[in-house]
N, C-alpha and C. Protein backbone atom coordinates (compact mmCIF):
# COMPACT_ATOMS: atom_id res chain seq x y z
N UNK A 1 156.06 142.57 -61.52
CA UNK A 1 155.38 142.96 -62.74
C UNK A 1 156.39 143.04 -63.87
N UNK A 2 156.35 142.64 -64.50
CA UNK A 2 156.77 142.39 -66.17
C UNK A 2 157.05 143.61 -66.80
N UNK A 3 158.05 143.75 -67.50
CA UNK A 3 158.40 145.24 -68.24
C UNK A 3 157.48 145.54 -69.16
N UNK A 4 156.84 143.85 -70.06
CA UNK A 4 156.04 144.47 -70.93
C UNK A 4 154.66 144.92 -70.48
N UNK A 5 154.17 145.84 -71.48
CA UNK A 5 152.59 146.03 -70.94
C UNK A 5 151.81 145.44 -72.16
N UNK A 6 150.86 144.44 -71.44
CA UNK A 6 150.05 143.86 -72.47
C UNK A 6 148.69 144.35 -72.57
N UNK A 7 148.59 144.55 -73.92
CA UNK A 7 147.57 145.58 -74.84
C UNK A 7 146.15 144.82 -74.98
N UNK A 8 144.99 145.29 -74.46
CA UNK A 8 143.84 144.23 -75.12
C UNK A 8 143.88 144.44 -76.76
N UNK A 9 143.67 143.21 -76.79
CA UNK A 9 142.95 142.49 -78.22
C UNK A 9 141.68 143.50 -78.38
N UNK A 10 141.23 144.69 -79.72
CA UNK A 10 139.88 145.38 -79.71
C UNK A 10 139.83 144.57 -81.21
N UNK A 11 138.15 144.50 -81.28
CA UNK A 11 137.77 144.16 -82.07
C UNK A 11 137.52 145.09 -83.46
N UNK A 12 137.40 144.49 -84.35
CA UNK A 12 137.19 145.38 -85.63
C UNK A 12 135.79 146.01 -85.78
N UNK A 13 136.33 147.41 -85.98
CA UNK A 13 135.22 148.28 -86.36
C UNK A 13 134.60 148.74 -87.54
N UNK A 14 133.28 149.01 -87.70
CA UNK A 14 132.52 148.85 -89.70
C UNK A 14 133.94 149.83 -89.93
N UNK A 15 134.26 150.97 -89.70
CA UNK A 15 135.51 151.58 -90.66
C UNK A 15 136.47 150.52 -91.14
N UNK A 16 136.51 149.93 -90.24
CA UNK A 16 138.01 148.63 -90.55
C UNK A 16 138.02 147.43 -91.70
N UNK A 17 136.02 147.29 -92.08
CA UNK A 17 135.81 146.35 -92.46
C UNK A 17 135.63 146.80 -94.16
N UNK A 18 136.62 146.58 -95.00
CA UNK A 18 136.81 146.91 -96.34
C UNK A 18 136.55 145.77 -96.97
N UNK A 19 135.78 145.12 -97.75
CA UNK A 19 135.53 144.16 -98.48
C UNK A 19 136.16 144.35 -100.12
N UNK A 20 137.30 143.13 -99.95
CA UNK A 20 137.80 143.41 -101.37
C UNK A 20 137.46 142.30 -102.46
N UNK A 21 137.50 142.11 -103.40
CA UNK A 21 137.07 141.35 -104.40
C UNK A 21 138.11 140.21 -104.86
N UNK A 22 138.77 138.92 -104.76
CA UNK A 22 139.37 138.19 -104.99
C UNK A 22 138.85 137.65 -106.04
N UNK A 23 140.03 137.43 -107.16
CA UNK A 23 139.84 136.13 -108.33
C UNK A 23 140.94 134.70 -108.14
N UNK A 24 140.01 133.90 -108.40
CA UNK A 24 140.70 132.22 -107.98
C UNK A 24 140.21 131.41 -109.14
N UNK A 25 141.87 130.97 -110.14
CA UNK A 25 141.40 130.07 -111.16
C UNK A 25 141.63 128.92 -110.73
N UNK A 26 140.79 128.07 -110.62
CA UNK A 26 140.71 126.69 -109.99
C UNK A 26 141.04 126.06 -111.08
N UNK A 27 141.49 126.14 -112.23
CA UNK A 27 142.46 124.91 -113.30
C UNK A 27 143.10 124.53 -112.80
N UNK A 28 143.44 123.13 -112.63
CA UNK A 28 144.18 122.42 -111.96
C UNK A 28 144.59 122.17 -109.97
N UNK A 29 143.55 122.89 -109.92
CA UNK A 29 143.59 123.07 -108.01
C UNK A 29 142.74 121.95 -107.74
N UNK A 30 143.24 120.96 -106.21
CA UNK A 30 142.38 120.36 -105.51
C UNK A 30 141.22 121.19 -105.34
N UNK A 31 140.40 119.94 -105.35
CA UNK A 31 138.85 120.95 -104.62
C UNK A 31 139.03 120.99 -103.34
N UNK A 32 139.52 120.09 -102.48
CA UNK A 32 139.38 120.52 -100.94
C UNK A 32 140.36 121.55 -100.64
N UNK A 33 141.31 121.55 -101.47
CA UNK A 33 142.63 122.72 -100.65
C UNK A 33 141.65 123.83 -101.09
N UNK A 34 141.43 123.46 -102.45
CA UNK A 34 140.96 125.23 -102.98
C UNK A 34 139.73 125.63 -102.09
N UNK A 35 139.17 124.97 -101.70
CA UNK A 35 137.35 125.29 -100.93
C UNK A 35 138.29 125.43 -99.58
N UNK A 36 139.16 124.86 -98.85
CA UNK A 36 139.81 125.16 -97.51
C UNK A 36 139.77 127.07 -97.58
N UNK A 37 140.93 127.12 -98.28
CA UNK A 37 141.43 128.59 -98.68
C UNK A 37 140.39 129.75 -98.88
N UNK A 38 139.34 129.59 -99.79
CA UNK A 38 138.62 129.99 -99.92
C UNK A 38 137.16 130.23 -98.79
N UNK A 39 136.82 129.21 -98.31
CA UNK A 39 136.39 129.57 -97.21
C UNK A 39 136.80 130.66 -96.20
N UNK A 40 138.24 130.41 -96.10
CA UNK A 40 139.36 131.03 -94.72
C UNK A 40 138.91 132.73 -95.22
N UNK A 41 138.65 132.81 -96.83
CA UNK A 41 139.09 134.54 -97.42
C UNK A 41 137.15 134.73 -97.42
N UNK A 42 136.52 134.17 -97.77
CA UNK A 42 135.46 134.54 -97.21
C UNK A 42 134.87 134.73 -95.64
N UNK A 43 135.03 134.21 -94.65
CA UNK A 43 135.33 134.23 -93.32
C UNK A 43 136.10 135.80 -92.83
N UNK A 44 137.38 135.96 -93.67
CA UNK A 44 138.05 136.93 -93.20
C UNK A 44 138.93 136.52 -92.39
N UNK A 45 139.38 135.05 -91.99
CA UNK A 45 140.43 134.75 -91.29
C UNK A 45 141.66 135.24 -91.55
N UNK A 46 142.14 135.47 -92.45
CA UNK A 46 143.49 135.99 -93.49
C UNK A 46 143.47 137.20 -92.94
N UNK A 47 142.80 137.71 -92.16
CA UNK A 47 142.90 139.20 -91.88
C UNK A 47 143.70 139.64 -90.40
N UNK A 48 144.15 140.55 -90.11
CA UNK A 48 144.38 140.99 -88.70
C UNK A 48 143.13 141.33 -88.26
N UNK A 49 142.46 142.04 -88.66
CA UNK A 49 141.10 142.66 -88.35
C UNK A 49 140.26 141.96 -87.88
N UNK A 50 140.30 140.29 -87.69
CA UNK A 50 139.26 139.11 -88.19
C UNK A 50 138.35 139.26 -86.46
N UNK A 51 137.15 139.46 -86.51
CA UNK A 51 136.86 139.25 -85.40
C UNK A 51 135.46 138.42 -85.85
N UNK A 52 135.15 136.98 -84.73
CA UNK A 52 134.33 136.21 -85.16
C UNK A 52 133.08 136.45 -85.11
N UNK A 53 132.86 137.84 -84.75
CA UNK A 53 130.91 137.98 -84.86
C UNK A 53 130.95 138.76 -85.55
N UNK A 54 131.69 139.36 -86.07
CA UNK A 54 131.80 140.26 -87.41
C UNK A 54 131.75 139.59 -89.12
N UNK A 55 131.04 140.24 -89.96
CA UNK A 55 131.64 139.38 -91.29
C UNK A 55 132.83 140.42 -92.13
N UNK A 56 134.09 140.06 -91.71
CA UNK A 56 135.64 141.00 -92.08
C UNK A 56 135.68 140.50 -93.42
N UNK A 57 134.36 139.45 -94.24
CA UNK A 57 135.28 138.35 -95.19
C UNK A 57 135.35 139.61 -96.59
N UNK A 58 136.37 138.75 -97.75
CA UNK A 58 135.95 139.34 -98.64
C UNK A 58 135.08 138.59 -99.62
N UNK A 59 134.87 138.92 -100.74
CA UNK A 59 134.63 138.64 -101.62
C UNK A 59 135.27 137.73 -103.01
N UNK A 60 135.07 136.57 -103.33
CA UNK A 60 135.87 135.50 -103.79
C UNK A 60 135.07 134.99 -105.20
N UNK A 61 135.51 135.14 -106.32
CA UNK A 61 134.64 134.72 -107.27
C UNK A 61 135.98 133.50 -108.02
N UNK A 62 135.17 132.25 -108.35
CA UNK A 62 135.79 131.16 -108.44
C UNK A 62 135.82 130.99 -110.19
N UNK A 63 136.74 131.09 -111.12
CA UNK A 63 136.28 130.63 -112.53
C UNK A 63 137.22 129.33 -112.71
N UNK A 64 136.66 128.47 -113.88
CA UNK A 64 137.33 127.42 -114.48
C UNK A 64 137.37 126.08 -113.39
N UNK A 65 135.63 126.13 -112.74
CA UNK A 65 135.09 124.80 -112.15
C UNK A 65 135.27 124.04 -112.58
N UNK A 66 134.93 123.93 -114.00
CA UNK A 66 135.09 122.72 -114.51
C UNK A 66 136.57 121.67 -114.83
N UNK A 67 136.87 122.70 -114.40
CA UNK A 67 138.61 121.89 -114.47
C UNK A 67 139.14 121.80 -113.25
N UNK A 68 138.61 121.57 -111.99
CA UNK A 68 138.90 121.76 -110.75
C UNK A 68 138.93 120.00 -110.26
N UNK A 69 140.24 119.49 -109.68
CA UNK A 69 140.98 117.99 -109.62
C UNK A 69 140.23 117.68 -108.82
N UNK A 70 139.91 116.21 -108.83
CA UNK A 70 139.72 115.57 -107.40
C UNK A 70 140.48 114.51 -107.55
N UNK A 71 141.16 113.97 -106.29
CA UNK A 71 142.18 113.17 -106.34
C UNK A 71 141.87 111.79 -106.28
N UNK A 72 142.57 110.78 -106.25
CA UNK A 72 142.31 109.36 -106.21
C UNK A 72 140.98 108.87 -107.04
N UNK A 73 140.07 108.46 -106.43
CA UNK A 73 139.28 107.42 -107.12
C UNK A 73 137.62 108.45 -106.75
N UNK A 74 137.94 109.30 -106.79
CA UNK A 74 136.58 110.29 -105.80
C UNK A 74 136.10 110.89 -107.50
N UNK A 75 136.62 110.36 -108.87
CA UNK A 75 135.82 111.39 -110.13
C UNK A 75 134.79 110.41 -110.18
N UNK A 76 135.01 109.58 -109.80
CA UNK A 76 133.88 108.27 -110.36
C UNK A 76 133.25 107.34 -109.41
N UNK A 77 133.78 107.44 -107.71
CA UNK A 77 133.03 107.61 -106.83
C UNK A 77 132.51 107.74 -105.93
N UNK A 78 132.92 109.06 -106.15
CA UNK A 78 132.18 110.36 -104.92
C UNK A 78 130.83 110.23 -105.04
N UNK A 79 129.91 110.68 -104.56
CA UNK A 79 128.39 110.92 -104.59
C UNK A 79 128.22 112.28 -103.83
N UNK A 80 127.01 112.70 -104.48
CA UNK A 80 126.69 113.74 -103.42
C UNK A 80 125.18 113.74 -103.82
N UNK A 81 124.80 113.77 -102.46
CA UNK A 81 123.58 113.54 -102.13
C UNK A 81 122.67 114.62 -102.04
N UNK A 82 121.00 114.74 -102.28
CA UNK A 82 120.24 116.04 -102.37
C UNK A 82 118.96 115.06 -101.73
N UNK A 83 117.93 115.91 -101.12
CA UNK A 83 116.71 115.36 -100.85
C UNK A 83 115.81 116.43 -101.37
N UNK A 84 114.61 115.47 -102.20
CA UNK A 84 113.69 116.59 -102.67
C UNK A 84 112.47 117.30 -101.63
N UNK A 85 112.79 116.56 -100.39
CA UNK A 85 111.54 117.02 -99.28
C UNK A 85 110.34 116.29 -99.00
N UNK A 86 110.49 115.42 -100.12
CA UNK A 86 109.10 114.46 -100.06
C UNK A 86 109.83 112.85 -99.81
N UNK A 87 108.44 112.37 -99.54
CA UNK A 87 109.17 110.85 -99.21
C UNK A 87 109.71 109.97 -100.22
N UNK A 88 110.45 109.51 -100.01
CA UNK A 88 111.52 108.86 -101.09
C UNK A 88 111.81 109.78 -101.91
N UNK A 89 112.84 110.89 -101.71
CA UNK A 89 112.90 112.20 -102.24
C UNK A 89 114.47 112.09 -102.45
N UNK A 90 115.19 110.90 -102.01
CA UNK A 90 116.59 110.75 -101.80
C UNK A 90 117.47 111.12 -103.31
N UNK A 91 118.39 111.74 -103.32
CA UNK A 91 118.72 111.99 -105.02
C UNK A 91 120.07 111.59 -105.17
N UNK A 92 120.75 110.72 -105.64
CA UNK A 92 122.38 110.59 -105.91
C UNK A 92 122.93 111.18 -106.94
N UNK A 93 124.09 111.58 -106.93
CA UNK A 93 124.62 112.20 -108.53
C UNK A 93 126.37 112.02 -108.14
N UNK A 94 126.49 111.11 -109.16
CA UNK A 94 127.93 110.83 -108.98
C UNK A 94 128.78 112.49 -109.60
N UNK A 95 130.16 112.46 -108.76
CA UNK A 95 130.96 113.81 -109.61
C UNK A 95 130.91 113.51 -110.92
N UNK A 96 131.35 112.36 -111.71
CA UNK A 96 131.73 112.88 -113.30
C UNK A 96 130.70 113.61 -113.89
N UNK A 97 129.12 112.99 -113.23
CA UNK A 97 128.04 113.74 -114.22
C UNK A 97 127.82 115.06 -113.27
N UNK A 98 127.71 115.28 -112.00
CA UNK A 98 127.86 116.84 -111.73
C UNK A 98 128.70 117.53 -112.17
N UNK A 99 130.41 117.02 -112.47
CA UNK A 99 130.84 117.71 -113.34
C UNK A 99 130.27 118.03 -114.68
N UNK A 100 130.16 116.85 -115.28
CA UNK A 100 129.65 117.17 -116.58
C UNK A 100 127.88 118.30 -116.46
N UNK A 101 127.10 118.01 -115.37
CA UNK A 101 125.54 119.35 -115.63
C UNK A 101 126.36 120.38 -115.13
N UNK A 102 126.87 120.32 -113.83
CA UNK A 102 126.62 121.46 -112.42
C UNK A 102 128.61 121.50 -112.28
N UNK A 103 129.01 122.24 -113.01
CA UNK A 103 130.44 121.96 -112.25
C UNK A 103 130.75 122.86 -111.16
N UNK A 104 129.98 124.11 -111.16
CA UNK A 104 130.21 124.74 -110.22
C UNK A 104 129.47 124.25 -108.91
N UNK A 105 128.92 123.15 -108.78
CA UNK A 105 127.75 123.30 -107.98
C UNK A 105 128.95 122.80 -106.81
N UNK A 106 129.77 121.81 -107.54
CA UNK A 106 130.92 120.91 -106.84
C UNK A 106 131.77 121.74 -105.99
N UNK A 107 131.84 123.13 -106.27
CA UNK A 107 133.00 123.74 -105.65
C UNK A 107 131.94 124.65 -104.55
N UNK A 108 130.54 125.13 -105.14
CA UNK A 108 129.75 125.89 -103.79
C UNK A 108 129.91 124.73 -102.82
N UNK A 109 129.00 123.75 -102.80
CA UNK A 109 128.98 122.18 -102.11
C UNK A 109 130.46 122.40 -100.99
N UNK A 110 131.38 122.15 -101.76
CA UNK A 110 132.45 122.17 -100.67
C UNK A 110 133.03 123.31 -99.93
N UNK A 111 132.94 124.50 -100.66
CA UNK A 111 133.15 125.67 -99.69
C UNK A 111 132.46 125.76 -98.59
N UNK A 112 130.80 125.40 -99.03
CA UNK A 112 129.33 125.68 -98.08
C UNK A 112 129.61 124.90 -96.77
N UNK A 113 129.86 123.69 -97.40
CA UNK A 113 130.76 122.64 -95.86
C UNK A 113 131.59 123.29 -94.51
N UNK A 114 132.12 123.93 -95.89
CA UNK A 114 133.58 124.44 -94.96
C UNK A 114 133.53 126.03 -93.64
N UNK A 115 132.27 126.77 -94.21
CA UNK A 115 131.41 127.43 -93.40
C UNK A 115 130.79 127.40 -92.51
N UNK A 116 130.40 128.39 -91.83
CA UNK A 116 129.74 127.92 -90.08
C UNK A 116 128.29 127.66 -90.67
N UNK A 117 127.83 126.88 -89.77
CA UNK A 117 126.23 126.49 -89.89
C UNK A 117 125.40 127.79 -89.24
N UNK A 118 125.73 129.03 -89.48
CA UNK A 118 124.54 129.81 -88.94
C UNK A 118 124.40 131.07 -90.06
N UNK A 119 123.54 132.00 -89.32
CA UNK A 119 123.51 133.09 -90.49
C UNK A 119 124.71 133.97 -91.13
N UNK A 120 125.30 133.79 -90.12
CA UNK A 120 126.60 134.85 -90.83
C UNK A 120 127.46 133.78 -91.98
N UNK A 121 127.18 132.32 -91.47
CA UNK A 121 127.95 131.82 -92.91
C UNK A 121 127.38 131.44 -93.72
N UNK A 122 125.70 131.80 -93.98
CA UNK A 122 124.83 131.96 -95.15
C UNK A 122 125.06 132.81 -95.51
N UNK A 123 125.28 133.88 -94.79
CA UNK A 123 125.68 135.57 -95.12
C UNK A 123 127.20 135.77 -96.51
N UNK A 124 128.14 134.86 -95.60
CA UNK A 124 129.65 135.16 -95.86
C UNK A 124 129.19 134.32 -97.42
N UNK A 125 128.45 132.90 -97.38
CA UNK A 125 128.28 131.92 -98.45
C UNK A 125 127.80 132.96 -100.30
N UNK A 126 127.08 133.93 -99.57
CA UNK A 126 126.66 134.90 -100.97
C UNK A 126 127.92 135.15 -101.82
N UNK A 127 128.45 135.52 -100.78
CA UNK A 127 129.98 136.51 -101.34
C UNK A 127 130.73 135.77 -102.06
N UNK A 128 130.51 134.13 -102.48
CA UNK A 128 131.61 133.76 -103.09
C UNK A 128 130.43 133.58 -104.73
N UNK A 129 131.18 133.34 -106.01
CA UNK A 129 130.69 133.58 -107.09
C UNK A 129 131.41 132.13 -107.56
N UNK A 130 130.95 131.26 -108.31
CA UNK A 130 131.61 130.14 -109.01
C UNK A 130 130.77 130.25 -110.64
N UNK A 131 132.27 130.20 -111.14
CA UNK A 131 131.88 130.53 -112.64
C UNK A 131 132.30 129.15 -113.19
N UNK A 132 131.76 128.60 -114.54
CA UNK A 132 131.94 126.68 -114.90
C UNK A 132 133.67 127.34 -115.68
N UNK A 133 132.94 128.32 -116.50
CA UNK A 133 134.93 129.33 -117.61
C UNK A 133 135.59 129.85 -117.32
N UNK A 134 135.91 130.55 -117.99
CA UNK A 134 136.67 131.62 -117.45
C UNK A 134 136.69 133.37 -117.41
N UNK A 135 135.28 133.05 -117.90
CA UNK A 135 134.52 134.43 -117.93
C UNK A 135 134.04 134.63 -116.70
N UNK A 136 134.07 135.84 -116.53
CA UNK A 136 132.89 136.69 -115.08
C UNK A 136 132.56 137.62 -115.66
N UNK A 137 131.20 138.04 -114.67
CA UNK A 137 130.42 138.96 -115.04
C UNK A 137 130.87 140.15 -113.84
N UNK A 138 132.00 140.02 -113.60
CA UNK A 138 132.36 141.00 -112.15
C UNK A 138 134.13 142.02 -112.30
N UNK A 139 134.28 142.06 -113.42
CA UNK A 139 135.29 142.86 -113.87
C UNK A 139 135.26 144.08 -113.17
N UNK A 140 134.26 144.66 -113.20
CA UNK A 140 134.14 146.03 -112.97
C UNK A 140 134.56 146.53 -111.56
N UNK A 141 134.62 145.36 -110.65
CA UNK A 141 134.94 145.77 -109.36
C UNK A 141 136.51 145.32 -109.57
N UNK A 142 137.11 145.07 -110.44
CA UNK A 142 138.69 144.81 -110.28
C UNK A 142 139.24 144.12 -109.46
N UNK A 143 138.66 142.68 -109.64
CA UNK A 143 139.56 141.59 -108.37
C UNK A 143 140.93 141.34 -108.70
N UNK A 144 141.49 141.04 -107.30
CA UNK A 144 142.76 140.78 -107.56
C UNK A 144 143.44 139.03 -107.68
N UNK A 145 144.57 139.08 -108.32
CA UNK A 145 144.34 137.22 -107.96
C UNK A 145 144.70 137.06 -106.48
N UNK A 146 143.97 135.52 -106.20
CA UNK A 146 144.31 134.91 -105.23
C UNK A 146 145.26 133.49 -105.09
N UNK A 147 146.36 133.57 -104.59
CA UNK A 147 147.69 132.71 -104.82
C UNK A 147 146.77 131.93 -103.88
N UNK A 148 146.04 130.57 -104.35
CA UNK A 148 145.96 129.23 -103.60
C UNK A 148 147.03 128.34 -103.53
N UNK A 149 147.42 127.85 -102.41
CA UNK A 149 148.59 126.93 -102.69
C UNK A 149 148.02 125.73 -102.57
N UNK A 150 148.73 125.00 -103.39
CA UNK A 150 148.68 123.43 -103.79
C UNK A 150 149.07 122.76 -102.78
């Protein structure tokens, strides 16, 4: 037997689970690194605490969509696709003009990806906020920045 003694792994308990408020200026950030990262802090992976049937995530509000990079040849043609539910309901919208209506829609879109397909990452998906400026309507809870790396 081994000198060390190995400790179970306990999972995180509601006391443990503190939800804090992150700010992320996406000027000049990839969209996939930045939606990677961002996902990970909604999830709660970044955490010690992180346990996967739990939601540990925090809270992530995104400003200055509209200035958020996409690399190579993907401003003019990327597509992203919508269906209206009915037949021949198929909808295309290249990025420059979702940038130009919906810029935030570009950065939910890729976080939402980056999330689990069940309820807890519809759940975790609320918690993030995408603003097109650099205004928010969420001061009051005092986010802190979030260092995305490039």
């Amino acid at each position: 037997m081994s000198s060390k003694q190995h400790l179970p792994t306990r999972p995180a308990t509601p006391e443990q689970i503190n939800a804090q408020w992150f700010v992320v200026d996406a000027a000049g950030k990839t969209l996939g690194r930045l939606a990677s990262q961002v996902a990970m802090v909604l999830r709660g992976k970044n955490k010690a605490a992180f346990t996967p049937y739990l939601d540990t995530g925090d809270f992530v509000v995104v400003v200055n969509a509209e200035k958020v990079v996409l690399t190579g040849k993907k401003e003019t043609e990327k597509i992203y696709w919508r269906h209206t539910e009915f037949p021949g309901g198929e909808r295309a919208t290249a990025a420059d003009k979702m940038r130009a209506q919906h810029p935030e829609r570009m950065v939910e879109i890729a976080v939402k990806g980056m999330l689990p397909k069940t309820r807890m990452g519809r759940h975790q998906f609320t918690k993030l906020k995408v603003y097109k400026g650099a205004d928010h309507p969420h001061k009051a809870q005092q986010p802190k920045p979030l260092a995305i790396q490039d």
